[in-house]
Structures are given as structure tokens and as C-alpha cells.
PDB file of N, CA and C in Angstrom:
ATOM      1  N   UNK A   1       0.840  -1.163   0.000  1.00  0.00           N
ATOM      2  CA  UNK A   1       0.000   0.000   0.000  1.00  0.00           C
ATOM      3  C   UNK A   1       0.892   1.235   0.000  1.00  0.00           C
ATOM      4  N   UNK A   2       0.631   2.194  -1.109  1.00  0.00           N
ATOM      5  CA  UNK A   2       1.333   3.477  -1.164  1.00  0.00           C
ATOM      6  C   UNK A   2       0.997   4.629   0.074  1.00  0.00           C
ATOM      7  N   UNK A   3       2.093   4.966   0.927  1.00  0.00           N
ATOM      8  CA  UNK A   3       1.675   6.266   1.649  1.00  0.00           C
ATOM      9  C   UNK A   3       1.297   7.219   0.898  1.00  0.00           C
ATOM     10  N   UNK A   4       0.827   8.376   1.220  1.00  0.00           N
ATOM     11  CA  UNK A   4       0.126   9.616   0.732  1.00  0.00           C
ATOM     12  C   UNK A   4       1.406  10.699   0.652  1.00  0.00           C
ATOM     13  N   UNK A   5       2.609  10.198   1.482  1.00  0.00           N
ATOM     14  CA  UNK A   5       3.379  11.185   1.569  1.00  0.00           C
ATOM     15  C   UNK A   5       4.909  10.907  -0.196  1.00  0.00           C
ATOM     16  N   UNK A   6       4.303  10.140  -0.832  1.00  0.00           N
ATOM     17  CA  UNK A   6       5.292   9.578  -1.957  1.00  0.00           C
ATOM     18  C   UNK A   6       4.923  10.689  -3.264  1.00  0.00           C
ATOM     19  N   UNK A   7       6.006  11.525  -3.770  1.00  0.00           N
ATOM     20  CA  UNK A   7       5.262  12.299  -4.815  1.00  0.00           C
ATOM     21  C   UNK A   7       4.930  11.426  -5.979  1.00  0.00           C
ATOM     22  N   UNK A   8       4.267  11.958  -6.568  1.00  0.00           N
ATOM     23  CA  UNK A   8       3.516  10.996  -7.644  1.00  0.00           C
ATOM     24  C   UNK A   8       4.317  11.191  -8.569  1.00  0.00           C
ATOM     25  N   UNK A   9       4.551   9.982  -9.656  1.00  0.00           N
ATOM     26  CA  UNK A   9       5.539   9.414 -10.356  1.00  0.00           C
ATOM     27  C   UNK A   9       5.878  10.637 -11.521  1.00  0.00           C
ATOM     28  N   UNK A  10       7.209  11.184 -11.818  1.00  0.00           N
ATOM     29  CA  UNK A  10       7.506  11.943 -12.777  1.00  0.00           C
ATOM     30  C   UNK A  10       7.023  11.625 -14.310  1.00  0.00           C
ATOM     31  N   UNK A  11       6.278  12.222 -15.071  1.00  0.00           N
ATOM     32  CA  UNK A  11       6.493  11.329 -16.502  1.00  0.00           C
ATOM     33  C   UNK A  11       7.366  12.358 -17.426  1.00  0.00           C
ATOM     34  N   UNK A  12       8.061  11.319 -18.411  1.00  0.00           N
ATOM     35  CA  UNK A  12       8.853  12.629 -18.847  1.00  0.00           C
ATOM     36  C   UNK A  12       7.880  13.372 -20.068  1.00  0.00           C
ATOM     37  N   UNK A  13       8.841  14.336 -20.701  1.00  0.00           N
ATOM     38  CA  UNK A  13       7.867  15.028 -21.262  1.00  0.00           C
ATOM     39  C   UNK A  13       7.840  14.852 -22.720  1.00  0.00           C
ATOM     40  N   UNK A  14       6.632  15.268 -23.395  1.00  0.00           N
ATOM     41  CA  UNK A  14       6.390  14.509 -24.415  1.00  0.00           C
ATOM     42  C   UNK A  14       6.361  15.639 -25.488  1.00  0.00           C
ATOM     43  N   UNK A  15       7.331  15.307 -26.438  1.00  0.00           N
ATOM     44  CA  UNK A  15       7.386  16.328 -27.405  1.00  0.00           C
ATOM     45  C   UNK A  15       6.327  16.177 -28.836  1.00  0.00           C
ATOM     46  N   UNK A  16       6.887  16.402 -30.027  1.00  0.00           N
ATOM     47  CA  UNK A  16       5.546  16.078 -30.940  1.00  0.00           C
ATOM     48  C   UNK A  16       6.162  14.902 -31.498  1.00  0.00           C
ATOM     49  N   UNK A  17       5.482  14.030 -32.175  1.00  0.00           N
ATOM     50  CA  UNK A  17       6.021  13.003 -32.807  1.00  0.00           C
ATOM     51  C   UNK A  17       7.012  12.677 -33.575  1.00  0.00           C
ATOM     52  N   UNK A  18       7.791  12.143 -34.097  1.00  0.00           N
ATOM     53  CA  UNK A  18       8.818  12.403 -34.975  1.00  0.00           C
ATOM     54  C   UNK A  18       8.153  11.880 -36.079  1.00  0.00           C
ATOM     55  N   UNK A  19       8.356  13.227 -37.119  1.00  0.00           N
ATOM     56  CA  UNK A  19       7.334  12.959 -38.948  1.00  0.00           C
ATOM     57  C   UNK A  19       8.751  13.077 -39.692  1.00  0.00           C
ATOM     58  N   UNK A  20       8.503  11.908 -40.099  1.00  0.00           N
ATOM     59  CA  UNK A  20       8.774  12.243 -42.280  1.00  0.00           C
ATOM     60  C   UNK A  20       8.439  13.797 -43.016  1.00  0.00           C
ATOM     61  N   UNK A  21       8.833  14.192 -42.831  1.00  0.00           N
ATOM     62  CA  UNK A  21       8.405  15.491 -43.526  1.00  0.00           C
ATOM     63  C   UNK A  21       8.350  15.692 -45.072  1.00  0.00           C
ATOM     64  N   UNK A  22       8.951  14.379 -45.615  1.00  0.00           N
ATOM     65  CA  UNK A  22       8.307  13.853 -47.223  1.00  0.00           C
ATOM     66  C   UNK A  22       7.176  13.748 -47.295  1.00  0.00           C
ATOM     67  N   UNK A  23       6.870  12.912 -46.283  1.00  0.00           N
ATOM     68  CA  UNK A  23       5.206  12.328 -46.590  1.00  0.00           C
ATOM     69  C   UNK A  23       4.392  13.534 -46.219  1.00  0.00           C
ATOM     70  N   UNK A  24       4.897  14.254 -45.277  1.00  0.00           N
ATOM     71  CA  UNK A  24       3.690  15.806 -44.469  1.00  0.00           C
ATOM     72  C   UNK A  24       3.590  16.668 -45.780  1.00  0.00           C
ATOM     73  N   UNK A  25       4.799  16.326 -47.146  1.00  0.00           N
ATOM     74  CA  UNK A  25       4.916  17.534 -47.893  1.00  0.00           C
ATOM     75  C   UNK A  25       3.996  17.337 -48.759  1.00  0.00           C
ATOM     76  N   UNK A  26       4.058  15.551 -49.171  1.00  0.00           N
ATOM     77  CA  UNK A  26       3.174  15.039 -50.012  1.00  0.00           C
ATOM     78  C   UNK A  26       1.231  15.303 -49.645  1.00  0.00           C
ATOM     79  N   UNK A  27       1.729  15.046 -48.271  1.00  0.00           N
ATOM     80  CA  UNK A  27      -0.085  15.365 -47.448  1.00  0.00           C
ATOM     81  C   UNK A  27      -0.194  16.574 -47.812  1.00  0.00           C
ATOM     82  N   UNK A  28       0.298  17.906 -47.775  1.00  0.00           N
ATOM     83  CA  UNK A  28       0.227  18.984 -48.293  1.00  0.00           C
ATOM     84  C   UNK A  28      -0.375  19.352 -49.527  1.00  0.00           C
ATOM     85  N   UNK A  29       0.607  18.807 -50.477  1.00  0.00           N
ATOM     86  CA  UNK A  29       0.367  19.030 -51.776  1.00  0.00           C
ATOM     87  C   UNK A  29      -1.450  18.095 -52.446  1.00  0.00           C
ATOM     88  N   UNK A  30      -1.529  17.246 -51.384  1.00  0.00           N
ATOM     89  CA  UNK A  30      -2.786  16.367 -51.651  1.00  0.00           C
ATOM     90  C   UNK A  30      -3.784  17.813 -51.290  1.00  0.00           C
ATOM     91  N   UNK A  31      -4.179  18.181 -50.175  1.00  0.00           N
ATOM     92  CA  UNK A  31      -4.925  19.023 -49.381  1.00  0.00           C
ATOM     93  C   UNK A  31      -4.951  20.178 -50.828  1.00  0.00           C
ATOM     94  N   UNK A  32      -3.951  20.629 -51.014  1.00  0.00           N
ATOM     95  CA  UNK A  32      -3.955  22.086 -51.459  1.00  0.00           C
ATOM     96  C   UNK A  32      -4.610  21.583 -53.446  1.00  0.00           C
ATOM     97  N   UNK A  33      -4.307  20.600 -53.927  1.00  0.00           N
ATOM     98  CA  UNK A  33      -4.939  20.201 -55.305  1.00  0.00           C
ATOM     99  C   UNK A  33      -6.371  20.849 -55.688  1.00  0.00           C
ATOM    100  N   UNK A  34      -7.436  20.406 -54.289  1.00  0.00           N
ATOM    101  CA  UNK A  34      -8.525  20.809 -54.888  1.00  0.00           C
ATOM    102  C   UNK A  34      -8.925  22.359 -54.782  1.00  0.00           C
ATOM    103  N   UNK A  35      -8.074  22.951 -53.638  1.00  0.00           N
ATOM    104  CA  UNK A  35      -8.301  24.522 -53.500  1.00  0.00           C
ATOM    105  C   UNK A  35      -7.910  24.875 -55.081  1.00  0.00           C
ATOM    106  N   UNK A  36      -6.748  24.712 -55.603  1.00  0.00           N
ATOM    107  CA  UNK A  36      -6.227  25.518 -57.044  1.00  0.00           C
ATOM    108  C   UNK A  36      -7.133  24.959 -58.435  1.00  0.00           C
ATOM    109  N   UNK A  37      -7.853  23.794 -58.226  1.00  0.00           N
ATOM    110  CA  UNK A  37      -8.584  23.477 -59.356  1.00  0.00           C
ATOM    111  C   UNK A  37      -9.884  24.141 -59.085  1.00  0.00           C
ATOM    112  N   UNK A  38     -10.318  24.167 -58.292  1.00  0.00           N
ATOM    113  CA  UNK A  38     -11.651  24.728 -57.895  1.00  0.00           C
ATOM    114  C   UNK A  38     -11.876  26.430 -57.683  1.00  0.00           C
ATOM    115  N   UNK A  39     -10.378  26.949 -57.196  1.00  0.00           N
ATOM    116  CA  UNK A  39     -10.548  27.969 -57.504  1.00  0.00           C
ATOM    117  C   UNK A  39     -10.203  28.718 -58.826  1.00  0.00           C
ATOM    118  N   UNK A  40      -9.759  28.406 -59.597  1.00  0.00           N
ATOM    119  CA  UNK A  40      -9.392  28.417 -61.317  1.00  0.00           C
ATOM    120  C   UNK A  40     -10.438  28.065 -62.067  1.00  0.00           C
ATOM    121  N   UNK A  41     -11.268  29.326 -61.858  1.00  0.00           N
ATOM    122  CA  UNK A  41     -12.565  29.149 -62.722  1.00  0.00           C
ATOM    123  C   UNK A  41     -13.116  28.994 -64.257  1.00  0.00           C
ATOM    124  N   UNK A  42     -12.253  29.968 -64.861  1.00  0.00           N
ATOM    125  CA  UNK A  42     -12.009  29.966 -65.725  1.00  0.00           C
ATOM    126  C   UNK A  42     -11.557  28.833 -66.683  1.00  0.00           C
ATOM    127  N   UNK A  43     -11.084  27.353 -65.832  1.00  0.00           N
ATOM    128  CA  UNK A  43     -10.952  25.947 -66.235  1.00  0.00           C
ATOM    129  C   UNK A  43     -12.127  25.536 -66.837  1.00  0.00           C
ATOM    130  N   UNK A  44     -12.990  25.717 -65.605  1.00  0.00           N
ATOM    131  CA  UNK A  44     -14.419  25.045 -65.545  1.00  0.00           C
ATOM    132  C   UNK A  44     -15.830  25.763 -65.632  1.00  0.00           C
ATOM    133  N   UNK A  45     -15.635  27.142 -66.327  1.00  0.00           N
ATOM    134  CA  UNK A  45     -16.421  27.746 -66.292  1.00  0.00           C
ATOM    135  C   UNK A  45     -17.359  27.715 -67.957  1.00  0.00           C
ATOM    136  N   UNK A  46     -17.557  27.011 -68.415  1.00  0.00           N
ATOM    137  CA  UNK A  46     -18.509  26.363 -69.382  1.00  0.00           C
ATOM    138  C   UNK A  46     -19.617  25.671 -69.531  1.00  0.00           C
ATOM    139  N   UNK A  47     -20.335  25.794 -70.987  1.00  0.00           N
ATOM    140  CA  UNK A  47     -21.508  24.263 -70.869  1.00  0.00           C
ATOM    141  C   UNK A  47     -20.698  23.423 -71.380  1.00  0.00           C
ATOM    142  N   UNK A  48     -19.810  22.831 -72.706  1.00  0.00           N
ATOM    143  CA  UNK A  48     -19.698  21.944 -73.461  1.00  0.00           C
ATOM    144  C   UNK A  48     -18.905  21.115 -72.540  1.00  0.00           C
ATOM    145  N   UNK A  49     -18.168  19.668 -72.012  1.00  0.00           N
ATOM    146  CA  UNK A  49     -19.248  19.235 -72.672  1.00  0.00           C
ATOM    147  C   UNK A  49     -19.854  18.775 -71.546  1.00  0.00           C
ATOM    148  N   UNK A  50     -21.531  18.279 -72.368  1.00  0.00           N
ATOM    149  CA  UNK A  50     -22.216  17.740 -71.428  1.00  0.00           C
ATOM    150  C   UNK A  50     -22.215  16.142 -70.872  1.00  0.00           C
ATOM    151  N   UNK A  51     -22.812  15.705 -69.342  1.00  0.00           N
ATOM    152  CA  UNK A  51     -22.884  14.430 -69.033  1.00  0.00           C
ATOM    153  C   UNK A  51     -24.928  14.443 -68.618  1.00  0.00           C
ATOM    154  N   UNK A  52     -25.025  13.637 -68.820  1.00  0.00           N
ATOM    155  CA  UNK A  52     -26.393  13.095 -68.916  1.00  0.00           C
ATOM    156  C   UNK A  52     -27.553  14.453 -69.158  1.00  0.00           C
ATOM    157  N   UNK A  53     -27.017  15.488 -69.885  1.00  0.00           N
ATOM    158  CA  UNK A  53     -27.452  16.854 -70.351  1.00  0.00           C
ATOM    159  C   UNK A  53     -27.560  17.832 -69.076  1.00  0.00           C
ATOM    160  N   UNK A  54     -26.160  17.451 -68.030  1.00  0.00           N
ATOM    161  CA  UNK A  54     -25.742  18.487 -67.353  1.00  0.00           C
ATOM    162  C   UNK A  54     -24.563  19.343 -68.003  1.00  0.00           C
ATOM    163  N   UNK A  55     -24.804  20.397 -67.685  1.00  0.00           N
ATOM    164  CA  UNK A  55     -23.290  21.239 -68.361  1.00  0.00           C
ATOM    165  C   UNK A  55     -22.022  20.945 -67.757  1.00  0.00           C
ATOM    166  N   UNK A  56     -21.125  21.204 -68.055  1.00  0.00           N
ATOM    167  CA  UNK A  56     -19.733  20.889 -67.418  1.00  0.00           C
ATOM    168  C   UNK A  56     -19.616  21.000 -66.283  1.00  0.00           C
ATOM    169  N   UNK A  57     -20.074  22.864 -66.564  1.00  0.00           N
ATOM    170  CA  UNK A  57     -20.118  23.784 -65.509  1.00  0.00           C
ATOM    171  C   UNK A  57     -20.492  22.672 -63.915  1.00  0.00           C
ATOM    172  N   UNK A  58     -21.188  21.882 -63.892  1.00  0.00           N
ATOM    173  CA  UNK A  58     -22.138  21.295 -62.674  1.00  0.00           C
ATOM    174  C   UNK A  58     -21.363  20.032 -62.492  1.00  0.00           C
ATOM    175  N   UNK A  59     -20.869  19.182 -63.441  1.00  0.00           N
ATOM    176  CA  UNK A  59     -20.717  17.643 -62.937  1.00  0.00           C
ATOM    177  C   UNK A  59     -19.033  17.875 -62.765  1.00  0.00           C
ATOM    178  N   UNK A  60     -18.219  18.998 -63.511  1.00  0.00           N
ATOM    179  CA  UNK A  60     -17.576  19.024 -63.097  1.00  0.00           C
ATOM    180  C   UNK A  60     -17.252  19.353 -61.772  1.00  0.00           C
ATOM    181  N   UNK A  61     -17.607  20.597 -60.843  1.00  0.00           N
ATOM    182  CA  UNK A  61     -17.899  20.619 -59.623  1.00  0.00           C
ATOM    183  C   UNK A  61     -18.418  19.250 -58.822  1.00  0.00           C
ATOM    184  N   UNK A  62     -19.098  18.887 -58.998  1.00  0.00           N
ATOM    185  CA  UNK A  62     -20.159  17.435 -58.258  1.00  0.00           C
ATOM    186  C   UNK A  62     -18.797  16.391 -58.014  1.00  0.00           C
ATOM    187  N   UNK A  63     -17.935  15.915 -59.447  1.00  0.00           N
ATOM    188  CA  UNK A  63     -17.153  14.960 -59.555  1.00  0.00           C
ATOM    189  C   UNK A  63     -15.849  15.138 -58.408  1.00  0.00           C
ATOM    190  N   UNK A  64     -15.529  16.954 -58.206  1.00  0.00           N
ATOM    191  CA  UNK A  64     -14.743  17.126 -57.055  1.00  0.00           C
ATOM    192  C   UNK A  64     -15.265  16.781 -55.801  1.00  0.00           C
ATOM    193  N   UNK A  65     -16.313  16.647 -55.167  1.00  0.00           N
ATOM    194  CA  UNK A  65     -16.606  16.270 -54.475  1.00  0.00           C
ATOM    195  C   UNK A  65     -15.791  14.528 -53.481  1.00  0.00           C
ATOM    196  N   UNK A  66     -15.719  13.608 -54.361  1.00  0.00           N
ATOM    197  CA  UNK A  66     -15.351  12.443 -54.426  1.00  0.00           C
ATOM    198  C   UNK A  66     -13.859  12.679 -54.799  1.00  0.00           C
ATOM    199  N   UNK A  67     -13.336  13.405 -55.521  1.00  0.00           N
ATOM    200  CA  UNK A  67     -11.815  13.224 -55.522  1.00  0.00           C
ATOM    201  C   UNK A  67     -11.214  14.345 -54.197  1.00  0.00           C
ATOM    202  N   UNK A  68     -11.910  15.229 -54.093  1.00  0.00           N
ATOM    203  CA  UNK A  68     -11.707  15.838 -52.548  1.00  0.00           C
ATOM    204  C   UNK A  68     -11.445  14.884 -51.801  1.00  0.00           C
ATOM    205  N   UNK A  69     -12.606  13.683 -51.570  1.00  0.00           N
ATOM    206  CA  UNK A  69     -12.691  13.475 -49.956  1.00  0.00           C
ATOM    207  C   UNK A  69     -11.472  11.808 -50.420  1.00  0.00           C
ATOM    208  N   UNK A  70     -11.253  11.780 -51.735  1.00  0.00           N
ATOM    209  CA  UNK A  70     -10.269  10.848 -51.986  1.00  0.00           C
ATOM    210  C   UNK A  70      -8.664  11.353 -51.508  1.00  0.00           C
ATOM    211  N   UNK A  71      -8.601  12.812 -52.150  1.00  0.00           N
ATOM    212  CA  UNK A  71      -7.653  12.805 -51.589  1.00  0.00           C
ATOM    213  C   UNK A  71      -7.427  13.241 -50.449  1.00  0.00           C
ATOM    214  N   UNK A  72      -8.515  13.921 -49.312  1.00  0.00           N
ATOM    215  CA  UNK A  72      -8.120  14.003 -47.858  1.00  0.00           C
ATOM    216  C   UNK A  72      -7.809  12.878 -47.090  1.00  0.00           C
ATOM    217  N   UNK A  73      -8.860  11.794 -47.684  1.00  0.00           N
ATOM    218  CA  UNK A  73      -8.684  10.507 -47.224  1.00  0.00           C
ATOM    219  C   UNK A  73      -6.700   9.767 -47.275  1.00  0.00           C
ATOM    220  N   UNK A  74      -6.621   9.972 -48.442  1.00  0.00           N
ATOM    221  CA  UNK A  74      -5.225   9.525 -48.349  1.00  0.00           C
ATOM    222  C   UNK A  74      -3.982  10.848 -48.031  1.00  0.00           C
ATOM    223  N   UNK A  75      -4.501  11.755 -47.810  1.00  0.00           N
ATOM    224  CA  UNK A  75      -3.546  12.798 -47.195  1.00  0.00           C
ATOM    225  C   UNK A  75      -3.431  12.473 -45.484  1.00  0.00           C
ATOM    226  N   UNK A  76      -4.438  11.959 -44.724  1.00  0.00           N
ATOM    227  CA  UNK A  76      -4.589  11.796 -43.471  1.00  0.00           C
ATOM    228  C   UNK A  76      -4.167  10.153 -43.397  1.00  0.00           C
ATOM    229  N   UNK A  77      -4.076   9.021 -44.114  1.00  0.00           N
ATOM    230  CA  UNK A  77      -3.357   8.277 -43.844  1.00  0.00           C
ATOM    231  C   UNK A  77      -1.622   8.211 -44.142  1.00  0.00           C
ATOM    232  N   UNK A  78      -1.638   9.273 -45.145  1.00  0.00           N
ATOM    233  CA  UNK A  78      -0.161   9.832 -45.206  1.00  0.00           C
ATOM    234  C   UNK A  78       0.810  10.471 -43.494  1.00  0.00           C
ATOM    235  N   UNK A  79      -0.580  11.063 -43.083  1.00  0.00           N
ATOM    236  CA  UNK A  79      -0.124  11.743 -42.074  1.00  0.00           C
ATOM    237  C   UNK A  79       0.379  11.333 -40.767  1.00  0.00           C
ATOM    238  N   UNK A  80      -0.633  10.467 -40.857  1.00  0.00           N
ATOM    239  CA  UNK A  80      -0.495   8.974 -39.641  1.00  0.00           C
ATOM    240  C   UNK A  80       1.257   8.371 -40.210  1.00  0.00           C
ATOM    241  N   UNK A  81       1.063   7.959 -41.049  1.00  0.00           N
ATOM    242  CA  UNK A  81       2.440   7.276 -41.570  1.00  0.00           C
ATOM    243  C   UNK A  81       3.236   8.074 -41.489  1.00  0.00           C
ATOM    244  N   UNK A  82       3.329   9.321 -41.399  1.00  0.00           N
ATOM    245  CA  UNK A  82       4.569   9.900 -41.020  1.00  0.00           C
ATOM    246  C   UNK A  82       4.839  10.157 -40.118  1.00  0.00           C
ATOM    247  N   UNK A  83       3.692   9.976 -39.014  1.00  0.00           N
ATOM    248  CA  UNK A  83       4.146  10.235 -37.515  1.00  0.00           C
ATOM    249  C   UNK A  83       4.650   9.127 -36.800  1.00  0.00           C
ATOM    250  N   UNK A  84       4.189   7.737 -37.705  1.00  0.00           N
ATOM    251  CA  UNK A  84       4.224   6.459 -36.771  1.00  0.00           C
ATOM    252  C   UNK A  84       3.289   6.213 -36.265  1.00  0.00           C
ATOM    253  N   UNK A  85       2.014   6.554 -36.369  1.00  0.00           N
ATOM    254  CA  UNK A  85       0.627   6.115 -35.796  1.00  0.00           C
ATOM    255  C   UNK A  85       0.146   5.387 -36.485  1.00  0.00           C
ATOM    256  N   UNK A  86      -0.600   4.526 -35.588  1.00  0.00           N
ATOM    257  CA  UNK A  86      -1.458   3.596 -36.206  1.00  0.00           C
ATOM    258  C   UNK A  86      -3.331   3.770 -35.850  1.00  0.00           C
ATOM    259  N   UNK A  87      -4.093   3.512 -36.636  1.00  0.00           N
ATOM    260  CA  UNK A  87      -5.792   3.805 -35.957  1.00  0.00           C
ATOM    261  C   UNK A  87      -6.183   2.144 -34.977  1.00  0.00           C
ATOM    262  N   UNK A  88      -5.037   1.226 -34.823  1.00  0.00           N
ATOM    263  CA  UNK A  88      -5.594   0.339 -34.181  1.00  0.00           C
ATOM    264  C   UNK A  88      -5.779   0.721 -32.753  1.00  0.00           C
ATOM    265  N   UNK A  89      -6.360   0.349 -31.785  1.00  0.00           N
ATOM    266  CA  UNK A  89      -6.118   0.564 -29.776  1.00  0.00           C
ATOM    267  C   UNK A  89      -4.967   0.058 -29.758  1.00  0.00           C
ATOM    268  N   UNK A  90      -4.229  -0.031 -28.574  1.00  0.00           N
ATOM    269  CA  UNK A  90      -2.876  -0.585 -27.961  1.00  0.00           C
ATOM    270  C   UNK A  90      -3.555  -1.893 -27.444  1.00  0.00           C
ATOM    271  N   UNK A  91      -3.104  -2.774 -27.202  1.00  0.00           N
ATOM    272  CA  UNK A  91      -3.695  -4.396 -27.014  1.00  0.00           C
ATOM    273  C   UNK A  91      -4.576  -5.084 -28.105  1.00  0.00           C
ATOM    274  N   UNK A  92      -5.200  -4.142 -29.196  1.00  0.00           N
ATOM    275  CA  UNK A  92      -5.414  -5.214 -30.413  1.00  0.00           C
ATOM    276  C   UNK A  92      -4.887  -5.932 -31.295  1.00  0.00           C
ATOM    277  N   UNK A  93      -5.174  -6.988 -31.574  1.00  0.00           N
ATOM    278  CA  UNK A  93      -4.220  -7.762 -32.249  1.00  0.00           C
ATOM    279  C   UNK A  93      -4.652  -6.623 -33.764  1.00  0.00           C
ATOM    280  N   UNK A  94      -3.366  -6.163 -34.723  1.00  0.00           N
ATOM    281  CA  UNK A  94      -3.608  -5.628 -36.024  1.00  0.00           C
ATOM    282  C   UNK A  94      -4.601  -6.374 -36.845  1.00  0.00           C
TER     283      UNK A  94
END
């Protein structure tokens, strides 16, 4: 049984993870893709051509949608991998 008079255990201190800063650059460059296509209007600012007699103008927008969340998706497992994290708990078997 611990007395009350024992200071409680030091932990040391915890800095930020150690990253790859290849892969953080690559996560970067993923993130920032759809800001410069989407804001470059003038790309996508048309009718021709059309998909199921939507104008460009629309399915092109719509189709970013899905390559957005494609590439946040693999920008945030980039990110993990460069820190050394994993999304399993500690005691699960992988």
C-alpha cells in the first residue's frame, strides 16, 4: 500500500512526434490540389461538354466532391504514416 506522503511518479515530457516530412509535404500538396482546381474558374467555367445533359459547368464541380474526400482521405493516412501512428487501440491484435 502506497503512503500519501510519496510524490507521484515523474512522466517525462512529451514532445511532438517524430514525422517524415516527405510524406507531411506530399499530405500537403494532396490538401492544397482541390483549393487551385476549384478555384481556377475559368478551367471550368462552361456548358460543353455535357454528361447526362448536365453542363460541365455542374458535374464538373459534383465529380470534385469524391476526388476531394479521396484525396483528404489519403492525405490523413499519409499523415499517420509519417508520424508512426497507427488507428488500431494498444492491445489489439492488427
Amino acid at each position: 500500500m502506497k503512503s500519501g506522503n510519496t510524490p507521484p511518479q515523474q512522466r517525462p515530457e512529451q514532445g511532438p512526434p517524430p514525422t517524415d516530412k516527405i510524406k507531411m509535404a506530399i499530405a500537403a500538396v494532396l490538401l492544397v490540389i482541390p483549393i487551385v482546381a476549384l478555384l481556377w474558374v475559368p478551367s471550368y467555367a462552361k456548358d460543353a461538354p455535357e454528361l447526362w445533359g448536365f453542363p460541365f459547368f455542374f458535374w464538373y464541380q459534383f465529380l470534385w466532391v469524391f476526388i476531394c474526400s479521396g484525396l483528404t482521405w489519403t492525405a490523413y493516412k499519409l499523415t499517420l504514416s509519417a508520424r508512426g501512428l497507427t488507428t488500431h487501440k494498444v492491445g489489439e491484435d492488427r
